[in-house]
PDB file of N, CA and C in Angstrom:
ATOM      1  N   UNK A   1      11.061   7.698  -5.395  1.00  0.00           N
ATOM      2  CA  UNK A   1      11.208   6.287  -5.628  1.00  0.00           C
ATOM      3  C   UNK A   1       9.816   5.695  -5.831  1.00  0.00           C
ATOM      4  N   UNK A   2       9.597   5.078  -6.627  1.00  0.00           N
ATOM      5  CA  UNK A   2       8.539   4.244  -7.160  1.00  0.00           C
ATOM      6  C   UNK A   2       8.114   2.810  -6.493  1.00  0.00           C
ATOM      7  N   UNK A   3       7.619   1.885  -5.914  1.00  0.00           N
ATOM      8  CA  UNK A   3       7.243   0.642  -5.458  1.00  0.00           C
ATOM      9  C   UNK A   3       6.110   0.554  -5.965  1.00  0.00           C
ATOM     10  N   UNK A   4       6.038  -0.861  -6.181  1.00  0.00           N
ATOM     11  CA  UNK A   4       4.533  -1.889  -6.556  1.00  0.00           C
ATOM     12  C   UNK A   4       4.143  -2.416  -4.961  1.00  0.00           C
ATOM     13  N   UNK A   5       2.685  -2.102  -5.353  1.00  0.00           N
ATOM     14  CA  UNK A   5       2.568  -2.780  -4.235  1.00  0.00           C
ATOM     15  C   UNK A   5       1.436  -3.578  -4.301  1.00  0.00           C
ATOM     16  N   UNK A   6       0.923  -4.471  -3.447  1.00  0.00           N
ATOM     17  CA  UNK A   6       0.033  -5.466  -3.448  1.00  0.00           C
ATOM     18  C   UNK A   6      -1.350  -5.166  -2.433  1.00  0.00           C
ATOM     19  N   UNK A   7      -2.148  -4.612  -2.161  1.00  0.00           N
ATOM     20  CA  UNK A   7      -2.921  -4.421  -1.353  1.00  0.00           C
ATOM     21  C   UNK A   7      -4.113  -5.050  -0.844  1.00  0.00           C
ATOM     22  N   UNK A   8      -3.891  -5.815  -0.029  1.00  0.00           N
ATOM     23  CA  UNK A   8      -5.080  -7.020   0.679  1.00  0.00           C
ATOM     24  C   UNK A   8      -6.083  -6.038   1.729  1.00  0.00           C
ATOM     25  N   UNK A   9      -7.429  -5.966   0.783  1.00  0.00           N
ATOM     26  CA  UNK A   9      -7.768  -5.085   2.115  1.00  0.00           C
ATOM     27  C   UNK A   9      -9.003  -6.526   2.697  1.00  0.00           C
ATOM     28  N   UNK A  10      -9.661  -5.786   3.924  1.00  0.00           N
ATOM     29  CA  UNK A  10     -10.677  -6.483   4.570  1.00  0.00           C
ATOM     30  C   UNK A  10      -9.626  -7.511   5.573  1.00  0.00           C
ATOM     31  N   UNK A  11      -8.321  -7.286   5.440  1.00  0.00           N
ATOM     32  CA  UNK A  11      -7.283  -8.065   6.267  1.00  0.00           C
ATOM     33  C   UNK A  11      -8.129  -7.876   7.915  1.00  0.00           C
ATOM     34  N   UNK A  12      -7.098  -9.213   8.933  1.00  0.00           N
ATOM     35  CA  UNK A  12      -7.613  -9.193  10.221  1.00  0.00           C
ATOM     36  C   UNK A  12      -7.156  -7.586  11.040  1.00  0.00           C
ATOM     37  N   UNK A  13      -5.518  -7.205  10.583  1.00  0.00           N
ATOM     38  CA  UNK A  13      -5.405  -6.353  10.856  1.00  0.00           C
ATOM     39  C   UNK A  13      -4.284  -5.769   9.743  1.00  0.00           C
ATOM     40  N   UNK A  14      -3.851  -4.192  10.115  1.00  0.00           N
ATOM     41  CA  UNK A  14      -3.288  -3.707   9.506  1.00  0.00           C
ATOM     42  C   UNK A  14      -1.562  -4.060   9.326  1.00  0.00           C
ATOM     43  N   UNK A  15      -0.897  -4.110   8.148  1.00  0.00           N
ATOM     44  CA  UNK A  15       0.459  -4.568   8.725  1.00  0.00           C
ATOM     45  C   UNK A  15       1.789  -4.600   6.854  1.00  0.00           C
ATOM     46  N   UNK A  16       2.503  -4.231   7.191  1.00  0.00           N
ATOM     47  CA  UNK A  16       3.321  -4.190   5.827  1.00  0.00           C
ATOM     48  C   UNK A  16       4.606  -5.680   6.142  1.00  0.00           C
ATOM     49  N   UNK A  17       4.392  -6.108   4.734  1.00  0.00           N
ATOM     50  CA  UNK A  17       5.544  -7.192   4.601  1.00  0.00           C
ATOM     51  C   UNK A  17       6.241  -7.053   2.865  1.00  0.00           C
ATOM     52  N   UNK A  18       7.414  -7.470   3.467  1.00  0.00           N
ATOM     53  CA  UNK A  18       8.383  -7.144   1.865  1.00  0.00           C
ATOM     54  C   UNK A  18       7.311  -8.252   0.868  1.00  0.00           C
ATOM     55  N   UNK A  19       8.109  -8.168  -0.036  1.00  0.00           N
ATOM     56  CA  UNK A  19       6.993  -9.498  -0.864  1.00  0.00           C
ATOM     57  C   UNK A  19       8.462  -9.924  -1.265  1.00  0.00           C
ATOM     58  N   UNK A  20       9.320  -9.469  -1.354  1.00  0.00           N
ATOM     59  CA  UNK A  20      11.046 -10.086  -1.768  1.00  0.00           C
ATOM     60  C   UNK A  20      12.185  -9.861  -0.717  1.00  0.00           C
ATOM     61  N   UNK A  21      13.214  -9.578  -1.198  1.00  0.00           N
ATOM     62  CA  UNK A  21      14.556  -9.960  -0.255  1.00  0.00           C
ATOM     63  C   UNK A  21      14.500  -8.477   0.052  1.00  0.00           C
ATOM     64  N   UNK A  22      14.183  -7.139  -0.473  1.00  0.00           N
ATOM     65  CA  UNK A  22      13.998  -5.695  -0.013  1.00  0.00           C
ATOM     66  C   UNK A  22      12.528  -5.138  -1.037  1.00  0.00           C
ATOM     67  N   UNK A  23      13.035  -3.746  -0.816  1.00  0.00           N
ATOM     68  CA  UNK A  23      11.627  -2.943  -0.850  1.00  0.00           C
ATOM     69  C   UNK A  23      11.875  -2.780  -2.377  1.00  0.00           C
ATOM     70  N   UNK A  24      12.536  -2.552  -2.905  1.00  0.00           N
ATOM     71  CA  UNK A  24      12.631  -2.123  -4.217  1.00  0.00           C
ATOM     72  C   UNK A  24      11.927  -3.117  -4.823  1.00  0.00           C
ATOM     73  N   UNK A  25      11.921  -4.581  -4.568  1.00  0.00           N
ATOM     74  CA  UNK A  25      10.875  -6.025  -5.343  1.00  0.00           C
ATOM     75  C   UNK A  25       9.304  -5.402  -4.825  1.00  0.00           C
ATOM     76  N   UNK A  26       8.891  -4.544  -4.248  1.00  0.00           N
ATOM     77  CA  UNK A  26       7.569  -4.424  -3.625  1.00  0.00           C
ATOM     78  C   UNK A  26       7.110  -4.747  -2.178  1.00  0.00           C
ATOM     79  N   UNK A  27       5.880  -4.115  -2.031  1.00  0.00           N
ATOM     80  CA  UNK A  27       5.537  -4.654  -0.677  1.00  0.00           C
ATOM     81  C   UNK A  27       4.487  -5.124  -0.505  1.00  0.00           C
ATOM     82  N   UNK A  28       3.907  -5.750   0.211  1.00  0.00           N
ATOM     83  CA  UNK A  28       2.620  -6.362   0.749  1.00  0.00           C
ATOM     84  C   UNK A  28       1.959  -5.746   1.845  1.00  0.00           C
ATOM     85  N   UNK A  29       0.406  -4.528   1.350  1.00  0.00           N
ATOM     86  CA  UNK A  29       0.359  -4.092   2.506  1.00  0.00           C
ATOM     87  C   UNK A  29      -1.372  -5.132   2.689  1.00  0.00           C
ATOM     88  N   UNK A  30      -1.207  -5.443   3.884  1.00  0.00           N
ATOM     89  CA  UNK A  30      -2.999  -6.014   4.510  1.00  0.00           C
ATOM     90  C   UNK A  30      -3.434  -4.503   5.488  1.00  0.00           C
ATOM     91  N   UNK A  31      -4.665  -4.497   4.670  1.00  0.00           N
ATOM     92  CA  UNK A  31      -5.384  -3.336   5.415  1.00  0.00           C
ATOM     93  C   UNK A  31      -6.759  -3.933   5.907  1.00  0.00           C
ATOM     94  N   UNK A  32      -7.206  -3.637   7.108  1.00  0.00           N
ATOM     95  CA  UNK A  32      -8.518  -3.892   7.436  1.00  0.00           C
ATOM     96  C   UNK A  32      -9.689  -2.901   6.940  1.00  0.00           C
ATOM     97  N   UNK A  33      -9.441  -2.011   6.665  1.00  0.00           N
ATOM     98  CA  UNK A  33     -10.473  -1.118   5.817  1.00  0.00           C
ATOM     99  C   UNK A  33     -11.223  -1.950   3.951  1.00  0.00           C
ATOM    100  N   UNK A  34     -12.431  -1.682   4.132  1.00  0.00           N
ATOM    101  CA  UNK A  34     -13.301  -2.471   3.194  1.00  0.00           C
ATOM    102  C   UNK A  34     -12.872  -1.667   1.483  1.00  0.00           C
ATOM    103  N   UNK A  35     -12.561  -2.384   0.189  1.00  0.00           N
ATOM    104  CA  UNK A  35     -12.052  -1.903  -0.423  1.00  0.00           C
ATOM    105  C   UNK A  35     -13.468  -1.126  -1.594  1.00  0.00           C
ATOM    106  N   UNK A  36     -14.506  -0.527  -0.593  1.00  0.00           N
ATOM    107  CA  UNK A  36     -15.317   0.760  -0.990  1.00  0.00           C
ATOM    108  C   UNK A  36     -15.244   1.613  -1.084  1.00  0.00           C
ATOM    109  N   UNK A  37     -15.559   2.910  -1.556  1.00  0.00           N
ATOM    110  CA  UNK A  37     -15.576   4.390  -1.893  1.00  0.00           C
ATOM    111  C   UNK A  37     -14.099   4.657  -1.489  1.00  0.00           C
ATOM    112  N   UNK A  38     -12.931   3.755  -2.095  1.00  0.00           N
ATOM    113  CA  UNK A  38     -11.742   4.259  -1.653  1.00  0.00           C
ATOM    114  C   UNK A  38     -11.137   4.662  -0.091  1.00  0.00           C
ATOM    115  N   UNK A  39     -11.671   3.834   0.719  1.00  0.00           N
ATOM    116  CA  UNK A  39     -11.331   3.696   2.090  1.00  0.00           C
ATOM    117  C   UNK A  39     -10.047   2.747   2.333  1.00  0.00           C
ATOM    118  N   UNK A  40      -9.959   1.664   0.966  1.00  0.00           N
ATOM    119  CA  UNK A  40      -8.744   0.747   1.295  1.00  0.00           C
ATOM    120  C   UNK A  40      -7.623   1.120   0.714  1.00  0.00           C
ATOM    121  N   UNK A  41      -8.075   2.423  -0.353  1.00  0.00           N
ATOM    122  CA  UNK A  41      -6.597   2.602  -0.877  1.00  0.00           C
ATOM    123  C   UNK A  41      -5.946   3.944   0.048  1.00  0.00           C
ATOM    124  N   UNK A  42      -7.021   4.889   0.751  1.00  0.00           N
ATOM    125  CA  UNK A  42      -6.455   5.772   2.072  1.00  0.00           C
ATOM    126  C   UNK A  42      -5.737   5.440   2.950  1.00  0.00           C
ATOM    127  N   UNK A  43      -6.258   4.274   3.683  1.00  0.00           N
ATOM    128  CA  UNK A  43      -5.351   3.444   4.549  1.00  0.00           C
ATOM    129  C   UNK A  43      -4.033   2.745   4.369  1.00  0.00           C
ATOM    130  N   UNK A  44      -3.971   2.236   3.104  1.00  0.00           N
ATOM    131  CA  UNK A  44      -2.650   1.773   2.312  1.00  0.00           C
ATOM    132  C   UNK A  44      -2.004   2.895   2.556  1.00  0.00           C
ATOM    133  N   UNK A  45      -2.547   4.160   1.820  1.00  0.00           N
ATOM    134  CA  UNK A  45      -1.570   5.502   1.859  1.00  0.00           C
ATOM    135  C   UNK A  45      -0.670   5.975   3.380  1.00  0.00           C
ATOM    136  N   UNK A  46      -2.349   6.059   4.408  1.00  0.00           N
ATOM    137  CA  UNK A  46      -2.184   6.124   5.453  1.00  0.00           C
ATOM    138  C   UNK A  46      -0.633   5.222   6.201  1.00  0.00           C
ATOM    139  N   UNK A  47      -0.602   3.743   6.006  1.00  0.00           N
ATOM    140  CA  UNK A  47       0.076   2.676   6.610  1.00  0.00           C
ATOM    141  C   UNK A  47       1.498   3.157   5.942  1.00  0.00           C
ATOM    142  N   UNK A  48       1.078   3.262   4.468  1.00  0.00           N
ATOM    143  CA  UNK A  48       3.048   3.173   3.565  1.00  0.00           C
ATOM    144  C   UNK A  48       3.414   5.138   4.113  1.00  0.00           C
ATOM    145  N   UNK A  49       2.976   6.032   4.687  1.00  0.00           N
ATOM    146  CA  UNK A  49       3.222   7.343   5.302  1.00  0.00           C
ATOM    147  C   UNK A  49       4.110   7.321   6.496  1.00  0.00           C
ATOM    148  N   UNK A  50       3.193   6.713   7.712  1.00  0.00           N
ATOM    149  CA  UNK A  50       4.270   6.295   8.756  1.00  0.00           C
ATOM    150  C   UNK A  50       5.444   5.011   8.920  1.00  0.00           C
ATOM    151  N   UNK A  51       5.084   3.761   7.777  1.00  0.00           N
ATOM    152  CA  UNK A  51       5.953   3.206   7.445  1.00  0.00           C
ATOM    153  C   UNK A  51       8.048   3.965   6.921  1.00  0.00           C
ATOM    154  N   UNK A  52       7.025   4.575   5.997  1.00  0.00           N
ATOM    155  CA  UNK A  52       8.569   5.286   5.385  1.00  0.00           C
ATOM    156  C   UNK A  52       8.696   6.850   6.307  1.00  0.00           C
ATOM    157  N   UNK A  53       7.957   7.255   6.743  1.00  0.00           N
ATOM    158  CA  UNK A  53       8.142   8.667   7.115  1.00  0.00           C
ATOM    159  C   UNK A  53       8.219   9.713   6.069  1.00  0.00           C
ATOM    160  N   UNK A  54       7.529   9.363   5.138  1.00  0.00           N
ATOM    161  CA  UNK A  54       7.229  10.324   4.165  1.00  0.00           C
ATOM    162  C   UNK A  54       6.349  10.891   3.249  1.00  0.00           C
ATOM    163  N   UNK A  55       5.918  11.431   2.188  1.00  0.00           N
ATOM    164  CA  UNK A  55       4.769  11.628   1.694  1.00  0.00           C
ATOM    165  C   UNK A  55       4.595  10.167   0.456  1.00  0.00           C
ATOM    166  N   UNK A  56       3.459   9.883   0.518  1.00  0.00           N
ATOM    167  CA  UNK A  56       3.558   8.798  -0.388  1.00  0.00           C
ATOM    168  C   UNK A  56       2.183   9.371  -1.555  1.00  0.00           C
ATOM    169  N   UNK A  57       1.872   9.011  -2.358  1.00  0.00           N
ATOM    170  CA  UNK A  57       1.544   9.481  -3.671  1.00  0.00           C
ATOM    171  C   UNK A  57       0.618   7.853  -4.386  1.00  0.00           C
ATOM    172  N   UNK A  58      -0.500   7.345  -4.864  1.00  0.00           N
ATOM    173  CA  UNK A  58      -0.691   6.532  -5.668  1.00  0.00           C
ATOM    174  C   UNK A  58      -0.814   6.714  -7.241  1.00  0.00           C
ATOM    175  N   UNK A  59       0.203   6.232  -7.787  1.00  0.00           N
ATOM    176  CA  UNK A  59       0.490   6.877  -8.976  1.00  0.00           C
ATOM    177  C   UNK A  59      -0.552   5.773  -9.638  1.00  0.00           C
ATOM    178  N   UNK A  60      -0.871   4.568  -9.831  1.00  0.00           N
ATOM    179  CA  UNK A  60      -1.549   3.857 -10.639  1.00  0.00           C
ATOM    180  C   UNK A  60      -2.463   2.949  -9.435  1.00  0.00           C
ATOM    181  N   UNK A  61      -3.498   1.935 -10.050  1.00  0.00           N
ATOM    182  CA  UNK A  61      -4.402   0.679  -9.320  1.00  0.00           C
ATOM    183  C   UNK A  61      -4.827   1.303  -8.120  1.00  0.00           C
ATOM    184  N   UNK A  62      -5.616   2.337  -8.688  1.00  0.00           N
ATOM    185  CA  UNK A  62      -6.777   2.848  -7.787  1.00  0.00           C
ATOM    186  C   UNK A  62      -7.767   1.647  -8.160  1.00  0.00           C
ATOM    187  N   UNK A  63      -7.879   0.674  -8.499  1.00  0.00           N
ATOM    188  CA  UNK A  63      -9.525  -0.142  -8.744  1.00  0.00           C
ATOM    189  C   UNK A  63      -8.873  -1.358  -8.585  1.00  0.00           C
ATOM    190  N   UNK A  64      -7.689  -1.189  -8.549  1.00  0.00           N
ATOM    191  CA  UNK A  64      -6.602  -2.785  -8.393  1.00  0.00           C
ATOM    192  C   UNK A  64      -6.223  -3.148  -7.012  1.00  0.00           C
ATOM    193  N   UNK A  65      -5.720  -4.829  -7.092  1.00  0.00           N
ATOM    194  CA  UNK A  65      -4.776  -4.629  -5.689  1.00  0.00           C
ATOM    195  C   UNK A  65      -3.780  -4.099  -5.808  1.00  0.00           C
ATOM    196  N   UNK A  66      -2.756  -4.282  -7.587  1.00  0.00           N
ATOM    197  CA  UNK A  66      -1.778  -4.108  -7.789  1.00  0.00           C
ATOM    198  C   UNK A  66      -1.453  -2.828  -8.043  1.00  0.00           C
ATOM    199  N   UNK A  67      -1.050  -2.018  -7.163  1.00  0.00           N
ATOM    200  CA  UNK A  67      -0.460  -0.456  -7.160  1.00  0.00           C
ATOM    201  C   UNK A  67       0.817  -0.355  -7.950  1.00  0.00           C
ATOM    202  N   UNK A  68       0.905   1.114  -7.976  1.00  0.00           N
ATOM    203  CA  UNK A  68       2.106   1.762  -8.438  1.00  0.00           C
ATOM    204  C   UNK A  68       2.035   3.105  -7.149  1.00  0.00           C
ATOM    205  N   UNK A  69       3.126   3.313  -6.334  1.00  0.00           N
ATOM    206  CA  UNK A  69       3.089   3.943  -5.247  1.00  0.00           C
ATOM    207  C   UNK A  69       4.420   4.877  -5.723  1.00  0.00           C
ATOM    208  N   UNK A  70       4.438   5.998  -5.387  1.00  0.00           N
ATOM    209  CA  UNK A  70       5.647   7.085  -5.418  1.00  0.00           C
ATOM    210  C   UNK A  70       5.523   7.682  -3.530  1.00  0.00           C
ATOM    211  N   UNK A  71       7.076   7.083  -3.431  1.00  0.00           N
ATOM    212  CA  UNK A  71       7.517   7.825  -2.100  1.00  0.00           C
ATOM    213  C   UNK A  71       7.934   8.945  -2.500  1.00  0.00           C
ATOM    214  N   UNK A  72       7.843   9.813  -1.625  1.00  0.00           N
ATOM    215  CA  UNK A  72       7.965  11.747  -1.815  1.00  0.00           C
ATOM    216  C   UNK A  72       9.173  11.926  -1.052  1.00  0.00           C
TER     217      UNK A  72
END
């Protein structure tokens, strides 16, 4: 399954919110990790892993907020 996602890093803390009525509209993740040498898009990975309990994948917006994420 595929999701967009939105990624706020430098957030106060770490934390996932729908951005619509379910997950399939996307999600909103805030990460406190700084969005340098790819530390904010690990942690996204990191957060949407134990979120879903599964392998997660960034398929697109490695340099973006706006992702393209594949759950495994």
């Amino acid at each position: 399954m595929k999701i967009s996602v939105k990624a706020i890093p430098n957030a106060r803390k770490d934390e996932v919110k729908l951005a619509g009525e379910n997950v399939e509209e996307g999600l909103i993740v805030k990460v406190h990790a700084p969005p340098e040498k790819n530390k904010a898009n690990e942690r996204v990975i990191e957060i949407l892993k134990d979120y879903f309990k599964a392998d997660v994948r960034l398929i697109s917006g490695e340099k973006s907020r706006k992702k393209i994420v594949e759950i495994l």
